[in-house]
PDB file of N, CA and C in Angstrom:
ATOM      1  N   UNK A   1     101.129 105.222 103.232  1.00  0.00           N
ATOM      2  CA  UNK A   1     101.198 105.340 101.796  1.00  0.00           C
ATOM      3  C   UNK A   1     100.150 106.320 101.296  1.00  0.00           C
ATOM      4  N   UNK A   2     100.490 107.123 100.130  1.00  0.00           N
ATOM      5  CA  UNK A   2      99.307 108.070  99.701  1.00  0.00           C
ATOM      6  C   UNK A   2      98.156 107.504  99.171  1.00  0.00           C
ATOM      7  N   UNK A   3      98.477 106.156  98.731  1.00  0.00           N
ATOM      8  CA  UNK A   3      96.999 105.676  98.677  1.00  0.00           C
ATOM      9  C   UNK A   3      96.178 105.332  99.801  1.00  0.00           C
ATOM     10  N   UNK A   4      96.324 105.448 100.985  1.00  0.00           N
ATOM     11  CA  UNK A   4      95.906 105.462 102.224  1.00  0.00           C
ATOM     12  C   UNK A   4      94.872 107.090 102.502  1.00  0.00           C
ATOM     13  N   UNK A   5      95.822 107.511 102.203  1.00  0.00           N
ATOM     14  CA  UNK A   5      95.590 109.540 102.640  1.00  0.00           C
ATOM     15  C   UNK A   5      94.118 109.403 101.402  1.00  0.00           C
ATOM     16  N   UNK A   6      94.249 109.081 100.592  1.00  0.00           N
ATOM     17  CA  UNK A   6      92.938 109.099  99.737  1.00  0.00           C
ATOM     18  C   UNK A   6      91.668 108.098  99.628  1.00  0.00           C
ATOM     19  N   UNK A   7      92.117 107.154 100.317  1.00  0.00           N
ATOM     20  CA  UNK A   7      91.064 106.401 100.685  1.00  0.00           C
ATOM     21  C   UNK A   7      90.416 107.246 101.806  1.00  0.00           C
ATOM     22  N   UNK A   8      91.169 107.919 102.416  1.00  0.00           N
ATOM     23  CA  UNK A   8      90.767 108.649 104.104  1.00  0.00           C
ATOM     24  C   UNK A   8      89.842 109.811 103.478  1.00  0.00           C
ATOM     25  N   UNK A   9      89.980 110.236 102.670  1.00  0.00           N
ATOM     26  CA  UNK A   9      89.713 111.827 102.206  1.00  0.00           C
ATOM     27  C   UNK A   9      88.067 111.278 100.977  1.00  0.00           C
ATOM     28  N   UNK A  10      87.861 110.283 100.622  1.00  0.00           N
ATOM     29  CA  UNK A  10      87.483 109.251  99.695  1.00  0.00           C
ATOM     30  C   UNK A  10      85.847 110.504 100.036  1.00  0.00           C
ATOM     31  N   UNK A  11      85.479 110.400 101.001  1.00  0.00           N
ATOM     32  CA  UNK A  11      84.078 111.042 101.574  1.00  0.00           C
ATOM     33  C   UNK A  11      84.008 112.617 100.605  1.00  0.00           C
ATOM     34  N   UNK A  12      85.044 113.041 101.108  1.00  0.00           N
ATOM     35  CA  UNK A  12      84.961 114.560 100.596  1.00  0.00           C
ATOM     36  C   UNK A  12      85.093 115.128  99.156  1.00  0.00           C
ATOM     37  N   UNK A  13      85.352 113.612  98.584  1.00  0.00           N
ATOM     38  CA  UNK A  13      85.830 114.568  97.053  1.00  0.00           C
ATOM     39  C   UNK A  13      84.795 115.168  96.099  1.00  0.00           C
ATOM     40  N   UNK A  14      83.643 114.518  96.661  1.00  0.00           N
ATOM     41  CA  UNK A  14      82.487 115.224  96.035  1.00  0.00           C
ATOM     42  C   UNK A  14      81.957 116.462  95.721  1.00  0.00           C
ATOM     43  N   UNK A  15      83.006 117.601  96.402  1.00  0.00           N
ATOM     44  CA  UNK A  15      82.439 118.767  96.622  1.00  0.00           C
ATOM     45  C   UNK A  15      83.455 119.475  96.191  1.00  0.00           C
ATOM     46  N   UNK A  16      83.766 120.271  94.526  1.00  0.00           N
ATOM     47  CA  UNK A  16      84.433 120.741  94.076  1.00  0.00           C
ATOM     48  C   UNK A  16      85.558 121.768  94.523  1.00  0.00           C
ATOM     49  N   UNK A  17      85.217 122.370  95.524  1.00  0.00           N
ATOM     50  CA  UNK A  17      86.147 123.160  96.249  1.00  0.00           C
ATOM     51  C   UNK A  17      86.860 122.001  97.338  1.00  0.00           C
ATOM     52  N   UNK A  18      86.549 120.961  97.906  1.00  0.00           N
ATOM     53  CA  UNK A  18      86.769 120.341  98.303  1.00  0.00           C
ATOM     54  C   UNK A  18      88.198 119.140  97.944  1.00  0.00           C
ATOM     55  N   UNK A  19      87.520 118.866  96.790  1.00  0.00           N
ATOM     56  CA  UNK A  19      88.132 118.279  95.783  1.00  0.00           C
ATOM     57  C   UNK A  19      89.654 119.216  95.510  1.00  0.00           C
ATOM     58  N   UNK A  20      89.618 120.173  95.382  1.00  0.00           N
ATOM     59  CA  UNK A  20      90.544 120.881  94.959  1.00  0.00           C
ATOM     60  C   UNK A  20      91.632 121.076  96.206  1.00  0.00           C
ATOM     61  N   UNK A  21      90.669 121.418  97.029  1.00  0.00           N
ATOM     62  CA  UNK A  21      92.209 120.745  98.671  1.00  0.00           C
ATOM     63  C   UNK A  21      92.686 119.886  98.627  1.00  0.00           C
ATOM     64  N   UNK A  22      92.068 118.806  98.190  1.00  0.00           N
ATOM     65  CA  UNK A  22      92.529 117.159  98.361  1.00  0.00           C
ATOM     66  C   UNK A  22      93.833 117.222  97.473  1.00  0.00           C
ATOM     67  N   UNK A  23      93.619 117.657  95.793  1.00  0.00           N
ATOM     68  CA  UNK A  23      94.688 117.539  95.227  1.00  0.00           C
ATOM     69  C   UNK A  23      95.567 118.551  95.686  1.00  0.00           C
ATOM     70  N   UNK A  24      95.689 119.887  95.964  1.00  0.00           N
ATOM     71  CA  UNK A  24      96.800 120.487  96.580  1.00  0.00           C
ATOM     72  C   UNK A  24      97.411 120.198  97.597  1.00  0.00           C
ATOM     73  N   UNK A  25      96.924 119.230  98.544  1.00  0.00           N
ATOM     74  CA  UNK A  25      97.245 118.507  99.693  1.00  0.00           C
ATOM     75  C   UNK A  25      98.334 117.395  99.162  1.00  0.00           C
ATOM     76  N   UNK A  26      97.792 116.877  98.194  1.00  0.00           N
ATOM     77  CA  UNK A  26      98.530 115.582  97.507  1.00  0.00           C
ATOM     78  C   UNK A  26      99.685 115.770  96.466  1.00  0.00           C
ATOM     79  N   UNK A  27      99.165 116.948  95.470  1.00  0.00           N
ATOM     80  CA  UNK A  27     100.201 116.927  95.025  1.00  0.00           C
ATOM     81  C   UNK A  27     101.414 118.306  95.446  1.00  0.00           C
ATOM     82  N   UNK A  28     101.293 119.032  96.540  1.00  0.00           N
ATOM     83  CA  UNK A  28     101.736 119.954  96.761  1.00  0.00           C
ATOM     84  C   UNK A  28     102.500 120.160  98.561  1.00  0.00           C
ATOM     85  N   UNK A  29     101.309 120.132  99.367  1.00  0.00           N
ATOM     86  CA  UNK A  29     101.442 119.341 100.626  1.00  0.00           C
ATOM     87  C   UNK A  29     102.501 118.453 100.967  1.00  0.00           C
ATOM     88  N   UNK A  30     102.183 117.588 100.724  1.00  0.00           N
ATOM     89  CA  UNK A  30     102.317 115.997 101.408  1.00  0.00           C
ATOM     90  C   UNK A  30     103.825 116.175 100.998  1.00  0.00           C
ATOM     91  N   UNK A  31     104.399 116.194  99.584  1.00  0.00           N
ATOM     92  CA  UNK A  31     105.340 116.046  98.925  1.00  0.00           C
ATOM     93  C   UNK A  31     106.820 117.125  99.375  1.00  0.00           C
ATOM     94  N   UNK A  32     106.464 118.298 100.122  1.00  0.00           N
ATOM     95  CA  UNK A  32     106.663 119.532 100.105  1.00  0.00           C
ATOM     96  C   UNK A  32     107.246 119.318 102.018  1.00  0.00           C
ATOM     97  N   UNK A  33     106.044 118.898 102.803  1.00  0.00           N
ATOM     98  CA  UNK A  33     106.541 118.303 104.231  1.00  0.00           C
ATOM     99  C   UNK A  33     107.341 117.286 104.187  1.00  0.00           C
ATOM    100  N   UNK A  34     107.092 116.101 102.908  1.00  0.00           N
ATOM    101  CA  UNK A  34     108.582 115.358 102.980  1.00  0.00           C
ATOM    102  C   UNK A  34     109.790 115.835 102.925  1.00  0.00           C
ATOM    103  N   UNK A  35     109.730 116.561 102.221  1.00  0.00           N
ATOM    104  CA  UNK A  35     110.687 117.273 101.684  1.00  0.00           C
ATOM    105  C   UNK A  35     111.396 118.268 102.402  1.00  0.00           C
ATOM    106  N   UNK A  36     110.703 119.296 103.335  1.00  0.00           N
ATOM    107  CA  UNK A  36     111.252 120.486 104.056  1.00  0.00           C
ATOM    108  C   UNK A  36     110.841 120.073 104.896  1.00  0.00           C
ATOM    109  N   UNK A  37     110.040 118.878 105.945  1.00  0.00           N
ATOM    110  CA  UNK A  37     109.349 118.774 106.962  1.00  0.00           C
ATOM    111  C   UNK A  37     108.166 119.478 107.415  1.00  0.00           C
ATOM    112  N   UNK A  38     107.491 120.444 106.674  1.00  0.00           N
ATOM    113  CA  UNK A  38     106.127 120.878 107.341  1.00  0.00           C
ATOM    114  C   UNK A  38     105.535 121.453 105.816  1.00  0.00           C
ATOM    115  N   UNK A  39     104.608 121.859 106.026  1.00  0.00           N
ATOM    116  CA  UNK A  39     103.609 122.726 104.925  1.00  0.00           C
ATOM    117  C   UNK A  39     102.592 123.237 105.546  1.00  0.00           C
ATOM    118  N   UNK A  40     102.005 124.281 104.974  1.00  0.00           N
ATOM    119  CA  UNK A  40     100.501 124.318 105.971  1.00  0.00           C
ATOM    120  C   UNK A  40     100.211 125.170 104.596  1.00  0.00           C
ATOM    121  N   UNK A  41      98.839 125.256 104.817  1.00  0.00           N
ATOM    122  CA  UNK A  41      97.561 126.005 103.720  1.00  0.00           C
ATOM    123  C   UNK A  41      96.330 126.096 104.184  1.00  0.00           C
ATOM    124  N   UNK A  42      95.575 127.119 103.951  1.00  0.00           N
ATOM    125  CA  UNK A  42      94.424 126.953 104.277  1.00  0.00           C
ATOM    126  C   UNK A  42      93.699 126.443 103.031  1.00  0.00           C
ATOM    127  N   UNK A  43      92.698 125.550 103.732  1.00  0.00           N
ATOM    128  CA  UNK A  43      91.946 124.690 102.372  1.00  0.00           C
ATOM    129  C   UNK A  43      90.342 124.130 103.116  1.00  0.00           C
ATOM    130  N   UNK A  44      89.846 123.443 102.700  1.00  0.00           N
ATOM    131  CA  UNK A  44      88.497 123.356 103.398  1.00  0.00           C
ATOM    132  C   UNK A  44      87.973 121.478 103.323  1.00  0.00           C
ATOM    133  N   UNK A  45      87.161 121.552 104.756  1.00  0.00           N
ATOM    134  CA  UNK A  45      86.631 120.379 103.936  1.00  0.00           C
ATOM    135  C   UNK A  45      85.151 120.038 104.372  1.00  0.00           C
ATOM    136  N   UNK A  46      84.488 119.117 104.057  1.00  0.00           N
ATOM    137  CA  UNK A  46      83.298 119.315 104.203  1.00  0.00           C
ATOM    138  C   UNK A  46      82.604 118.554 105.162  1.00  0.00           C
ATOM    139  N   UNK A  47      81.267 118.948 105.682  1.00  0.00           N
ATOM    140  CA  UNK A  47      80.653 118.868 107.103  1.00  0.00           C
ATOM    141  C   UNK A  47      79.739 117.621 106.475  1.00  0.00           C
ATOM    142  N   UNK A  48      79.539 116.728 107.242  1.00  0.00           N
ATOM    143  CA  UNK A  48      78.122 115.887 106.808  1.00  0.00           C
ATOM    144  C   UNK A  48      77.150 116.642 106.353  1.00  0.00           C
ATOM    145  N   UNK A  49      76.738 117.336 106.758  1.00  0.00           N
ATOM    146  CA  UNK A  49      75.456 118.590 106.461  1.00  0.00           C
ATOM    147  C   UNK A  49      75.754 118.899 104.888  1.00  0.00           C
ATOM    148  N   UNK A  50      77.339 119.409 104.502  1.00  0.00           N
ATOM    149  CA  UNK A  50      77.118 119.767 103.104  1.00  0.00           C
ATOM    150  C   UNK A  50      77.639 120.878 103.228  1.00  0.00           C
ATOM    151  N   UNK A  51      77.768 121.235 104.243  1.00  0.00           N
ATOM    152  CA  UNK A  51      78.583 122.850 103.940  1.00  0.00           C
ATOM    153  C   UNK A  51      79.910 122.732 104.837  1.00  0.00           C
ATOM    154  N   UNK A  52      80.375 123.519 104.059  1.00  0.00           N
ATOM    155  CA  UNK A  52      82.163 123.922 103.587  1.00  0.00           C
ATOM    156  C   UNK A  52      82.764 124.231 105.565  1.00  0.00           C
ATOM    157  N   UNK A  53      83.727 123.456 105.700  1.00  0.00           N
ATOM    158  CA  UNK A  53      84.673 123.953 106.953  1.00  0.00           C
ATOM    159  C   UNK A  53      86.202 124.653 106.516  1.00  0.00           C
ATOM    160  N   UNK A  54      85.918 126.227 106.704  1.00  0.00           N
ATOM    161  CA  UNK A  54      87.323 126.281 106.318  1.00  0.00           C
ATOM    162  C   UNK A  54      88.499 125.754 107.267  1.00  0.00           C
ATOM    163  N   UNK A  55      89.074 125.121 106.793  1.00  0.00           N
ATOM    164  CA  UNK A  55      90.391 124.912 107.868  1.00  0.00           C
ATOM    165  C   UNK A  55      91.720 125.154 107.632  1.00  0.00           C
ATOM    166  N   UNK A  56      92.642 125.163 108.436  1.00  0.00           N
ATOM    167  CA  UNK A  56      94.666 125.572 108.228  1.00  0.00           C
ATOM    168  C   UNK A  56      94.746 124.264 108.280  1.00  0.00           C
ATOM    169  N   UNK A  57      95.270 123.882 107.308  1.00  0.00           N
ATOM    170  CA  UNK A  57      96.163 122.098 107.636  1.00  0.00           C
ATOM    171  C   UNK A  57      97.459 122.459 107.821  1.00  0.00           C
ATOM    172  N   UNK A  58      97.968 121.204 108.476  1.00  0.00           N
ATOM    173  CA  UNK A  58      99.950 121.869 108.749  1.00  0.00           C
ATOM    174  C   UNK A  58     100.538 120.100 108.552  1.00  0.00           C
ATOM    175  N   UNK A  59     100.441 119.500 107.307  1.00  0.00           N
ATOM    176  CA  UNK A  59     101.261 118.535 107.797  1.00  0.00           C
ATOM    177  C   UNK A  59     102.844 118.788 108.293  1.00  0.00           C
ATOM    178  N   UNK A  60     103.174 117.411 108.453  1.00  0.00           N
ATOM    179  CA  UNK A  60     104.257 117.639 109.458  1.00  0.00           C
ATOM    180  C   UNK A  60     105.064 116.262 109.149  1.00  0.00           C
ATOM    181  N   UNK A  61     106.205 116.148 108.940  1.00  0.00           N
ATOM    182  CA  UNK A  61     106.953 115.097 108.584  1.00  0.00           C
ATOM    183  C   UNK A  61     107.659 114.821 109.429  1.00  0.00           C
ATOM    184  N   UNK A  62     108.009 113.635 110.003  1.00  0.00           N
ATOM    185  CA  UNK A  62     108.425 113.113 111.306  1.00  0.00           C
ATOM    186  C   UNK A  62     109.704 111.576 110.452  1.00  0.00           C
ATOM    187  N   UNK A  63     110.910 112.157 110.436  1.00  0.00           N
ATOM    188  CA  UNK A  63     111.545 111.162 109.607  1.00  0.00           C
ATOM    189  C   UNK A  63     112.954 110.794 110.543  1.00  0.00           C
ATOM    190  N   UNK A  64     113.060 109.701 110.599  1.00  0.00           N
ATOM    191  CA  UNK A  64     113.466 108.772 111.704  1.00  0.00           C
ATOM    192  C   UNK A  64     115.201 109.329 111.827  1.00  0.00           C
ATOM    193  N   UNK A  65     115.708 109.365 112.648  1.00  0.00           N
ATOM    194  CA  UNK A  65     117.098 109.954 112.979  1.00  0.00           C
ATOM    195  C   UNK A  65     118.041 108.725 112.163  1.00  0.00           C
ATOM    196  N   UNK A  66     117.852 107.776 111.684  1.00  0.00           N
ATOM    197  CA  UNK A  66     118.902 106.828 111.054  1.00  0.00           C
ATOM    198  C   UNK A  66     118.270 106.946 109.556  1.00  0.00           C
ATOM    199  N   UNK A  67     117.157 107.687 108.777  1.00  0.00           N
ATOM    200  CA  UNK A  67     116.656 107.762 107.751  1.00  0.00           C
ATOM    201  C   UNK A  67     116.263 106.521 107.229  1.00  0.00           C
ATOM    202  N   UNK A  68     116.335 105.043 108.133  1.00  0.00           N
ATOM    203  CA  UNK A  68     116.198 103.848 107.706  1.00  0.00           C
ATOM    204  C   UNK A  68     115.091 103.611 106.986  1.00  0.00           C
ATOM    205  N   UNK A  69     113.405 104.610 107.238  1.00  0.00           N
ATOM    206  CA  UNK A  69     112.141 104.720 106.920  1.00  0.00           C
ATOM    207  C   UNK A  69     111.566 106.203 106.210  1.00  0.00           C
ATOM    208  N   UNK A  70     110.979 106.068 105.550  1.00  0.00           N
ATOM    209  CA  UNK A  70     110.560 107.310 104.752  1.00  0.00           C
ATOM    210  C   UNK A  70     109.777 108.367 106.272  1.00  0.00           C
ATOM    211  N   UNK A  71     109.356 107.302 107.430  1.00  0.00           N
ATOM    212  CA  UNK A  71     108.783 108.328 108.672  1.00  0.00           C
ATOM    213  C   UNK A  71     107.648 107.711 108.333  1.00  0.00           C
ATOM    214  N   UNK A  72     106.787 109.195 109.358  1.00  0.00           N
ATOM    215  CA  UNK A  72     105.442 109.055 109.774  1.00  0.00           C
ATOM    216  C   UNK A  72     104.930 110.353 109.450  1.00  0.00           C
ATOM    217  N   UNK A  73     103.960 110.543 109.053  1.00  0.00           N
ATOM    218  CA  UNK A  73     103.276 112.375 108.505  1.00  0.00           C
ATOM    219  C   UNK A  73     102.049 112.131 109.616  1.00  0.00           C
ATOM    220  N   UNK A  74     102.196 113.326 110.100  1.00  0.00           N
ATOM    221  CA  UNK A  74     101.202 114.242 111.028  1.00  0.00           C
ATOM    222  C   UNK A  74     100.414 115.189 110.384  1.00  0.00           C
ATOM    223  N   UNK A  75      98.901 114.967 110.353  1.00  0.00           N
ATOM    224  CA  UNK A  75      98.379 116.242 109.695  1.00  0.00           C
ATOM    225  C   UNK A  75      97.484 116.980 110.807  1.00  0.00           C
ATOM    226  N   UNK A  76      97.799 118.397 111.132  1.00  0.00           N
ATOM    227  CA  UNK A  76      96.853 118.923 112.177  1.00  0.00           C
ATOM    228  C   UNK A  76      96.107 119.758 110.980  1.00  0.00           C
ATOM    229  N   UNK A  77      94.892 119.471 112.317  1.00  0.00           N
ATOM    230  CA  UNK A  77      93.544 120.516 111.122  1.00  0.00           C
ATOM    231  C   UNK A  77      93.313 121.380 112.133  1.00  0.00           C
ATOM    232  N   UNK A  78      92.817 122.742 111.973  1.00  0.00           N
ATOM    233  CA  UNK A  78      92.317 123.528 113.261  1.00  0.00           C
ATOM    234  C   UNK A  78      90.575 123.710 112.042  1.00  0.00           C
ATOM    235  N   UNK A  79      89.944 124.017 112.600  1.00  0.00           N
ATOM    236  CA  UNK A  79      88.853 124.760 111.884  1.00  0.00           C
ATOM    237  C   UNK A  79      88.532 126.249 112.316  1.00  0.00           C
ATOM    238  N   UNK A  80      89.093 127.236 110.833  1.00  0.00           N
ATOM    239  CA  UNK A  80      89.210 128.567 111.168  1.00  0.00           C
ATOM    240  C   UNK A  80      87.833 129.129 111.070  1.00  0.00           C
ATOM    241  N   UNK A  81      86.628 128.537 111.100  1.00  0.00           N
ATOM    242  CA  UNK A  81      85.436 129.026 110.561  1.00  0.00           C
ATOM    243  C   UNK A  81      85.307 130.249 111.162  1.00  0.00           C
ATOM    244  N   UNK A  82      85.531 130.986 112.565  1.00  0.00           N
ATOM    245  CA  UNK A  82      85.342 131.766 113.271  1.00  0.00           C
ATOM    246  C   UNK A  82      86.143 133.175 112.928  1.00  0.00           C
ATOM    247  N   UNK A  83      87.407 133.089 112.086  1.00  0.00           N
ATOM    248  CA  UNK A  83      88.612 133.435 111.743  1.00  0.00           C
ATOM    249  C   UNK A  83      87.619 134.167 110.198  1.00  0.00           C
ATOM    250  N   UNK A  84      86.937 133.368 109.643  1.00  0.00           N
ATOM    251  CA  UNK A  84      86.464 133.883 108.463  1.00  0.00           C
ATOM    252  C   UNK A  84      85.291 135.107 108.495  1.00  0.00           C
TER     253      UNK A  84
END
């Protein structure tokens, strides 16, 4: 459930650029891989330390061959910091 995905993310919202992945993730993302099965964006999130990880997210929608269940969402993160 998406109130799950934001309890998970709950750490990071503190950090305004941060914050701003979370909601494009949520309201753009998430909704978008249900929908067509994948999304990806680059967006960032943040290190214990305090500074910014850029990363590619790709969720991924995994929806059951009898449609009996809304599925299961996969989110891969790579961290492109090296890329930047």
């Amino acid at each position: 459930e998406i109130w799950r995905i934001i309890l998970i993310f709950n750490n990071f919202i503190l950090h305004a650029k941060v914050r701003r992945a979370i909601k494009k993730i949520l309201a753009e993302g998430i909704p978008l891989a249900i929908q067509q099965g994948f999304w990806h964006a680059e967006t960032a999130l943040l290190h214990r330390d305090g500074h910014e990880i850029p990363v590619y997210q790709l969720p991924i929608h995994h929806r059951p061959s009898d449609f009996s269940d809304l599925g299961l969402l996969t989110i891969i993160i790579r961290d492109i910091t090296k890329k930047k």
